[in-house]
C-alpha atoms as a PDB file:
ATOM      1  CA  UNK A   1      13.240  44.766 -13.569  1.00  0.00           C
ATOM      2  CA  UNK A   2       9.591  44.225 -11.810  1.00  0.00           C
ATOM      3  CA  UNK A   3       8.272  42.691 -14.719  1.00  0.00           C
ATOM      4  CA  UNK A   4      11.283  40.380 -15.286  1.00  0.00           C
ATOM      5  CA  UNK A   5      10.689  39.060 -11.454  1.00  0.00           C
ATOM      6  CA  UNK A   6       6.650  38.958 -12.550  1.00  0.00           C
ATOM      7  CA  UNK A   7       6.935  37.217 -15.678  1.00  0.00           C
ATOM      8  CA  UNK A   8       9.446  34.780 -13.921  1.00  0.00           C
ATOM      9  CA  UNK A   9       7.179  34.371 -11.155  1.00  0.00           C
ATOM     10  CA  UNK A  10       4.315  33.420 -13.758  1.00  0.00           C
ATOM     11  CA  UNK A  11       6.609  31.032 -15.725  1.00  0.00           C
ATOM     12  CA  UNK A  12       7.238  29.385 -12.019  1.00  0.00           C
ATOM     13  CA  UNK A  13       3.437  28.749 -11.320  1.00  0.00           C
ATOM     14  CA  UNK A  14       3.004  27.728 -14.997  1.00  0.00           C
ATOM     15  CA  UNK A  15       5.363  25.420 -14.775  1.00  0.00           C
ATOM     16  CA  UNK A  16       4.295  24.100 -11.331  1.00  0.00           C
ATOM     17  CA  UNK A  17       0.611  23.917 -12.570  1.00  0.00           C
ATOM     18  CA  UNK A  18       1.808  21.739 -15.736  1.00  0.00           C
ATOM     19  CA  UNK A  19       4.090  19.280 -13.604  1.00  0.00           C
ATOM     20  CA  UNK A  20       0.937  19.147 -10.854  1.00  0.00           C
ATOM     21  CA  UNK A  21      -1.477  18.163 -14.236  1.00  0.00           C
ATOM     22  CA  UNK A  22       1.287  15.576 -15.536  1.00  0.00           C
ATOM     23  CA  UNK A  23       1.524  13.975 -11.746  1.00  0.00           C
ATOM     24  CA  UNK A  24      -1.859  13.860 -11.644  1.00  0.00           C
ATOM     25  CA  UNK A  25      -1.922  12.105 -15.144  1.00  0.00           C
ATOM     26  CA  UNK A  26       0.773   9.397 -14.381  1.00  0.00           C
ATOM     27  CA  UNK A  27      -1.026   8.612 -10.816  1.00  0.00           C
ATOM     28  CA  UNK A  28      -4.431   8.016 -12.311  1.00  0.00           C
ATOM     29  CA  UNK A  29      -2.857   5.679 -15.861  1.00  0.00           C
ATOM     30  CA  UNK A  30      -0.526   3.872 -13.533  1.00  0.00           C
ATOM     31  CA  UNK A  31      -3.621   2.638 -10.896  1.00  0.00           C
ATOM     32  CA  UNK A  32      -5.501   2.086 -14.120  1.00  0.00           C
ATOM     33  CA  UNK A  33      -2.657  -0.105 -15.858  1.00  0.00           C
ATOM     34  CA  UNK A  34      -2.138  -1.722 -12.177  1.00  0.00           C
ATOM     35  CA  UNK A  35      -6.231  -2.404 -12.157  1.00  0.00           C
ATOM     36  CA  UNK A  36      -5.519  -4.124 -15.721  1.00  0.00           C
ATOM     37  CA  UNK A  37      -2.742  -6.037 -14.430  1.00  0.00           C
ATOM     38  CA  UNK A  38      -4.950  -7.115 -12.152  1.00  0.00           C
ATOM     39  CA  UNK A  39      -7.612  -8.782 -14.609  1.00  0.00           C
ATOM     40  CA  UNK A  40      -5.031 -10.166 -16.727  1.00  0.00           C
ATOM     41  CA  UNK A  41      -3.664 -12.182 -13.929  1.00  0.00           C
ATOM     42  CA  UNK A  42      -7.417 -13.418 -12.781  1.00  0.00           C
ATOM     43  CA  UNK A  43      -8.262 -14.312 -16.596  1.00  0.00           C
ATOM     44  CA  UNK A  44      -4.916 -16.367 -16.974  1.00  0.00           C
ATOM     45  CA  UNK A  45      -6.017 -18.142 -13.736  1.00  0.00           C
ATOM     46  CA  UNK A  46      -9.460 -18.993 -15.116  1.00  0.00           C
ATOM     47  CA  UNK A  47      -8.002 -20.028 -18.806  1.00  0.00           C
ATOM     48  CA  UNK A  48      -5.614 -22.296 -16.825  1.00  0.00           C
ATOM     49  CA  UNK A  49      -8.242 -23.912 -14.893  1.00  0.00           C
ATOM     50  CA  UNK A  50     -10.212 -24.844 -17.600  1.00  0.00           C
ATOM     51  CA  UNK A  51      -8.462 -28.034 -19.260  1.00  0.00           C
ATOM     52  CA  UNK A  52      -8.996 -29.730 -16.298  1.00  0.00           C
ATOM     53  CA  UNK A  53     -12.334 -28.654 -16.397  1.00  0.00           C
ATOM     54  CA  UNK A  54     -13.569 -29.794 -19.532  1.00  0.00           C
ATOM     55  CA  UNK A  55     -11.025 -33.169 -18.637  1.00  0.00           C
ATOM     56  CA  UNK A  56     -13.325 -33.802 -15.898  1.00  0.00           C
ATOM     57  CA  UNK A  57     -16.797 -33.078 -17.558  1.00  0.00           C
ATOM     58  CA  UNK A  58     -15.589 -34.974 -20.788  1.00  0.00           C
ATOM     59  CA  UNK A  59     -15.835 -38.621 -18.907  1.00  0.00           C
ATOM     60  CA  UNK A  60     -19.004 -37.927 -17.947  1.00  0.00           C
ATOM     61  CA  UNK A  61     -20.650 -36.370 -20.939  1.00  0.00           C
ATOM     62  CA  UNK A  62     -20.092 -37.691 -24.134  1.00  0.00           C
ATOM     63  CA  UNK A  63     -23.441 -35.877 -25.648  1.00  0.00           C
ATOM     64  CA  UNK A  64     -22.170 -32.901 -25.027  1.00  0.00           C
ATOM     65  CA  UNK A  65     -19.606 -32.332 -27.330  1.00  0.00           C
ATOM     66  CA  UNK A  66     -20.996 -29.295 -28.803  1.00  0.00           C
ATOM     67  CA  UNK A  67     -20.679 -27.647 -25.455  1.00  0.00           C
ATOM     68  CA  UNK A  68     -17.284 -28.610 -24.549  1.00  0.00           C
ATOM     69  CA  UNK A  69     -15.805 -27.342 -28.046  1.00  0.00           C
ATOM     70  CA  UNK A  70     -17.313 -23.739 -27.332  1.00  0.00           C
ATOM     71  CA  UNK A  71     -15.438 -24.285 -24.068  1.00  0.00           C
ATOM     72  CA  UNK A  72     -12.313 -24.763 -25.937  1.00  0.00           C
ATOM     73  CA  UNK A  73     -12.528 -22.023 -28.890  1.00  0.00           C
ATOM     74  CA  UNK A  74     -13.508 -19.720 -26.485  1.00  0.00           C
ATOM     75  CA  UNK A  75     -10.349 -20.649 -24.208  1.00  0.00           C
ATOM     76  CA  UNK A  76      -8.313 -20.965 -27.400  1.00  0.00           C
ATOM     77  CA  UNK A  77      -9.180 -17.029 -28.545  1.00  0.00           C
ATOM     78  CA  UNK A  78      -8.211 -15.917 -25.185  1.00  0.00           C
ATOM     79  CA  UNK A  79      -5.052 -17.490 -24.827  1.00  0.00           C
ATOM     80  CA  UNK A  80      -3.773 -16.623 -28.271  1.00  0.00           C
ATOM     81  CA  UNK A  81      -4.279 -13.143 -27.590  1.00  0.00           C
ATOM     82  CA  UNK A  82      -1.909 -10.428 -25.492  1.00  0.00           C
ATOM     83  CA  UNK A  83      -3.966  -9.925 -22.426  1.00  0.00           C
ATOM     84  CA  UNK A  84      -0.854  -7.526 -21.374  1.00  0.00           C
ATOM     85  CA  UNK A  85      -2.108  -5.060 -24.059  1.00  0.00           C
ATOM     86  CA  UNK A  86      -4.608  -2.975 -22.970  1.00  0.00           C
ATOM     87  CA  UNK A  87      -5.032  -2.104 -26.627  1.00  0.00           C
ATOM     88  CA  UNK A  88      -6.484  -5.246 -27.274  1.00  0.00           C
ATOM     89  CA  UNK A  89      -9.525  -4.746 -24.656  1.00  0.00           C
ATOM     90  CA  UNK A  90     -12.382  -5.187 -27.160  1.00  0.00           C
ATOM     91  CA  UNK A  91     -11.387  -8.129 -28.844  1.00  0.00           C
ATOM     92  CA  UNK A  92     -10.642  -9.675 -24.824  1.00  0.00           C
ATOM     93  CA  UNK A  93     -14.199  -8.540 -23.551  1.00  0.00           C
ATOM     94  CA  UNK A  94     -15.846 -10.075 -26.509  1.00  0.00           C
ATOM     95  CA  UNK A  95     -13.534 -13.472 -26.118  1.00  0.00           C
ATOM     96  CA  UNK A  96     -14.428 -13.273 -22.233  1.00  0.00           C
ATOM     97  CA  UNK A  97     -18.063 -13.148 -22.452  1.00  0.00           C
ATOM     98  CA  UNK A  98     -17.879 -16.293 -25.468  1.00  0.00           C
ATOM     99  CA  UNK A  99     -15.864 -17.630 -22.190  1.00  0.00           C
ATOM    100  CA  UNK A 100     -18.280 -16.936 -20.061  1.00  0.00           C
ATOM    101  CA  UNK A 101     -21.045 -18.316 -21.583  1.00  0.00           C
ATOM    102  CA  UNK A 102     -19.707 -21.427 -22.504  1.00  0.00           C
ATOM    103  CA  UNK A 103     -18.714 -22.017 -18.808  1.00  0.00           C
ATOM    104  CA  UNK A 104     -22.533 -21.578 -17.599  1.00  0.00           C
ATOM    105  CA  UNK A 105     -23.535 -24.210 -20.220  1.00  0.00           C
ATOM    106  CA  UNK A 106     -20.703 -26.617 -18.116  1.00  0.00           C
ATOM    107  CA  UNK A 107     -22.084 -25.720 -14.678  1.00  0.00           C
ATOM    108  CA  UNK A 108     -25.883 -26.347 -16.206  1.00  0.00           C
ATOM    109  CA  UNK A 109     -24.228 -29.992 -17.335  1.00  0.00           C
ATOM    110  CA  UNK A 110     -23.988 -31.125 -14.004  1.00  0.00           C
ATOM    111  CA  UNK A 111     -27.680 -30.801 -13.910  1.00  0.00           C
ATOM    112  CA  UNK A 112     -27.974 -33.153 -16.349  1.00  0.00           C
ATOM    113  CA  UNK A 113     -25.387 -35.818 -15.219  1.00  0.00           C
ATOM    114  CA  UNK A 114     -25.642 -37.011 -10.624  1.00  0.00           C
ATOM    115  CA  UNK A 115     -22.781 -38.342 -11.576  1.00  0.00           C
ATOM    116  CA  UNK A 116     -20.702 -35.240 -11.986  1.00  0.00           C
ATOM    117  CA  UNK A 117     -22.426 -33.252  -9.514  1.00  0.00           C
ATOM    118  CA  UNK A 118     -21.169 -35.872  -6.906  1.00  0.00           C
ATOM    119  CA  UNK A 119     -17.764 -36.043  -8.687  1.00  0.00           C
ATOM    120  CA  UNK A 120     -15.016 -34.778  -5.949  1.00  0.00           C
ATOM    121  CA  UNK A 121     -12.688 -33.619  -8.870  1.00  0.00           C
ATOM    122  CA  UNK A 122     -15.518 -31.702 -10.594  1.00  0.00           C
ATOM    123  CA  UNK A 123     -17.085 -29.540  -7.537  1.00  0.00           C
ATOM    124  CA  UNK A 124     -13.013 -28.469  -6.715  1.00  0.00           C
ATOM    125  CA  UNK A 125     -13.011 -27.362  -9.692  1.00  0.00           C
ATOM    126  CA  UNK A 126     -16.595 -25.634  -9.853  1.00  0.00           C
ATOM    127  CA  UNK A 127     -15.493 -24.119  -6.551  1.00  0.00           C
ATOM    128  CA  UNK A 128     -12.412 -22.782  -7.924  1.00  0.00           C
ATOM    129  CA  UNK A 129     -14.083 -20.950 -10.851  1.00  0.00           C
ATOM    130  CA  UNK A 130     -16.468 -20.013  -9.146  1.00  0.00           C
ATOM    131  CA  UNK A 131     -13.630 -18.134  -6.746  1.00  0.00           C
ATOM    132  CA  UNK A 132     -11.760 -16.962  -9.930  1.00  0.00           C
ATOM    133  CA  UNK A 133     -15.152 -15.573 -11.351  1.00  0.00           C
ATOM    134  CA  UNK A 134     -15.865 -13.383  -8.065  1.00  0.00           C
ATOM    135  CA  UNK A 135     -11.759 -12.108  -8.684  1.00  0.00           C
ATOM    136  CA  UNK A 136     -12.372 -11.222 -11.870  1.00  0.00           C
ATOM    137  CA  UNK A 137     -15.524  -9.508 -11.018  1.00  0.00           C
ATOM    138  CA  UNK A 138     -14.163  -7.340  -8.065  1.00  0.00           C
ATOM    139  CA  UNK A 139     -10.653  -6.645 -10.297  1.00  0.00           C
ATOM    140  CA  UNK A 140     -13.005  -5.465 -13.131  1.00  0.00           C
ATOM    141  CA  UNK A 141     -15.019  -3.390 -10.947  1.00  0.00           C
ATOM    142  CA  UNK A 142     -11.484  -1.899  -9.500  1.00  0.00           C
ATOM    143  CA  UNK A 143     -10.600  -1.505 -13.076  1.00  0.00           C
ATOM    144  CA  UNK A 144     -13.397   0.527 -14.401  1.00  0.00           C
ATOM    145  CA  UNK A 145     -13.331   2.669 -11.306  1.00  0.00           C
ATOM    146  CA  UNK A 146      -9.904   3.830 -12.186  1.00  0.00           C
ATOM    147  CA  UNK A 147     -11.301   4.043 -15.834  1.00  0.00           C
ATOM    148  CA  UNK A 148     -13.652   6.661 -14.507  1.00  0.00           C
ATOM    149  CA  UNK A 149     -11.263   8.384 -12.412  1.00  0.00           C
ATOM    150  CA  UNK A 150      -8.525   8.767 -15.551  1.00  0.00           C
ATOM    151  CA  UNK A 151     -11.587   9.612 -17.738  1.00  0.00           C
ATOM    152  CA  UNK A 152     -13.072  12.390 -15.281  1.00  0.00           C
ATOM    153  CA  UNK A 153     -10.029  13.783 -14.661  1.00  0.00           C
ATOM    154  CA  UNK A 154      -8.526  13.697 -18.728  1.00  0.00           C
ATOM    155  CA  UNK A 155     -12.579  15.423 -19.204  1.00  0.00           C
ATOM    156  CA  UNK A 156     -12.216  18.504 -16.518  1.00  0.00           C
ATOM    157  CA  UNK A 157     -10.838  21.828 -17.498  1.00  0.00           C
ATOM    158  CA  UNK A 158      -7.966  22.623 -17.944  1.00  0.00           C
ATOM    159  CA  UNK A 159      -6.389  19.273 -17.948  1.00  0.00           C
ATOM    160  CA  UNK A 160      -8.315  18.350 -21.724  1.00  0.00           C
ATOM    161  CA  UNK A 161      -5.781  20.857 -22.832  1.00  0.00           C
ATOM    162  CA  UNK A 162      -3.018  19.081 -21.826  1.00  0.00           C
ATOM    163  CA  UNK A 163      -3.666  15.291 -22.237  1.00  0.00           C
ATOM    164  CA  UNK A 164      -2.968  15.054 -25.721  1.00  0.00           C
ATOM    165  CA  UNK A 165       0.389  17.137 -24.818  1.00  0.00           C
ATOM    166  CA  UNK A 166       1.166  14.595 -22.277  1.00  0.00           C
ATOM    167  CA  UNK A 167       0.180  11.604 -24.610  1.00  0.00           C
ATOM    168  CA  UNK A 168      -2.113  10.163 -22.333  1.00  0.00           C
ATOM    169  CA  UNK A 169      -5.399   8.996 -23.618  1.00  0.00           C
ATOM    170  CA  UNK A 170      -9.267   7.735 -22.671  1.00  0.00           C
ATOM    171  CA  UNK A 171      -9.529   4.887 -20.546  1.00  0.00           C
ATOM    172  CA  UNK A 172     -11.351   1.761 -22.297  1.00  0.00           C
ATOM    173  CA  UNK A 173     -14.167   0.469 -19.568  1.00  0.00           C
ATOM    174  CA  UNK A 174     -13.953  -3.475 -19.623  1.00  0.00           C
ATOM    175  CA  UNK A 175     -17.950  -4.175 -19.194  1.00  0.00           C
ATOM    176  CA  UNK A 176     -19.167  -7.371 -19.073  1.00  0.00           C
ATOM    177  CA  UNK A 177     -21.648  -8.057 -22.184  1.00  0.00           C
ATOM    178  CA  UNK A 178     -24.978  -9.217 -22.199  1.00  0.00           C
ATOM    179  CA  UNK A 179     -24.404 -11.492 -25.117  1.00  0.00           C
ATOM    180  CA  UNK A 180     -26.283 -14.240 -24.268  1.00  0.00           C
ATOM    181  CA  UNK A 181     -26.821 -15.159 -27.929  1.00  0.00           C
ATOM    182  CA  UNK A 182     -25.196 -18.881 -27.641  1.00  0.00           C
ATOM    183  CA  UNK A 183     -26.948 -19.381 -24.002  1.00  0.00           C
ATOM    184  CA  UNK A 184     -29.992 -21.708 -24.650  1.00  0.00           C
ATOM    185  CA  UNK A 185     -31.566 -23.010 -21.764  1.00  0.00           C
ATOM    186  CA  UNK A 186     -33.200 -26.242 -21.989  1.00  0.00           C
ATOM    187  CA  UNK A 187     -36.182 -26.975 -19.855  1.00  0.00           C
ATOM    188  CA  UNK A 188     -37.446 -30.946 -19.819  1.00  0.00           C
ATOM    189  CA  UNK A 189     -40.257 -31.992 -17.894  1.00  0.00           C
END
């Protein structure tokens, strides 16, 4: 009888250990998927900022075709894909920096043309991505601290056991790439 009330004592704090380990799992993927949530809604606000952007900037520089159509594919990859699946985080981080880079050559245009930089329209606009931009930093930064906190916790003994039981997999980091490949800077004298 002793050992019946010991072994269902054991199964007891089993059982609570398990459901304390699960908890703990669902806490740390649902601030991560809530972080993620977060960037998607920032990048939609940038991607729907941007027509009006390159609206703007197109008036004023008709030489600069090249740069507005990066503008545009970049934008174009980005909204064709699901930013709701987290799945689809490498193909997002490489469309964001093409994004990214294409927007510096647009703020480097007005530069080249006074008569943007004074346009009313245009430095709204600059201020507003320039707002978005400092969202989607800070959400990203959110994001990849709740990557690290999933990831630390999925790493620690005993709960690598158990994450595969519970289905629950590695957090993907969303780092912001140094691809500056398509970034030429032109100096003139």
């Amino acid at each position: 009888m002793i050992y019946l009330i010991l072994l269902s004592v054991l199964i007891v704090i089993i059982l609570i250990f398990l459901i304390s380990i699960k908890n703990n799992f669902v806490t740390l993927d649902n601030q991560n998927k809530e972080a993620w949530s977060n960037i998607k809604v920032y990048l939609q606000k940038r991607l729907d900022l941007i027509p009006n952007l390159v609206n703007t900037v197109k008036g004023y520089s008709k030489h600069e075709k090249e740069t507005l159509e990066k503008v545009i594919e970049a934008r174009s990859r980005l909204v064709n894909i699901d930013l709701s699946n987290i799945d689809n985080i490498e193909k997002i981080k490489e469309y964001d920096n093409m994004l990214t880079n294409a927007l510096r050559h647009i703020s480097m245009l007005s530069e080249s043309y006074p008569d943007l930089k004074a346009d009313k329209e245009f430095l709204k606009l600059q201020s507003s991505l320039s707002e978005i931009e400092e969202d989607v930093l800070n959400s990203r930064r959110y994001y990849n601290a709740t990557c690290r906190n999933l990831n630390i916790f999925i790493e620690k003994f005993p709960n690598s056991m158990f994450y595969n039981l519970f289905k629950f997999r590695k957090a993907i980091f969303f780092e912001e790439g140094n691809d500056n490949k398509n970034y030429d800077v032109k100096v003139e004298f």
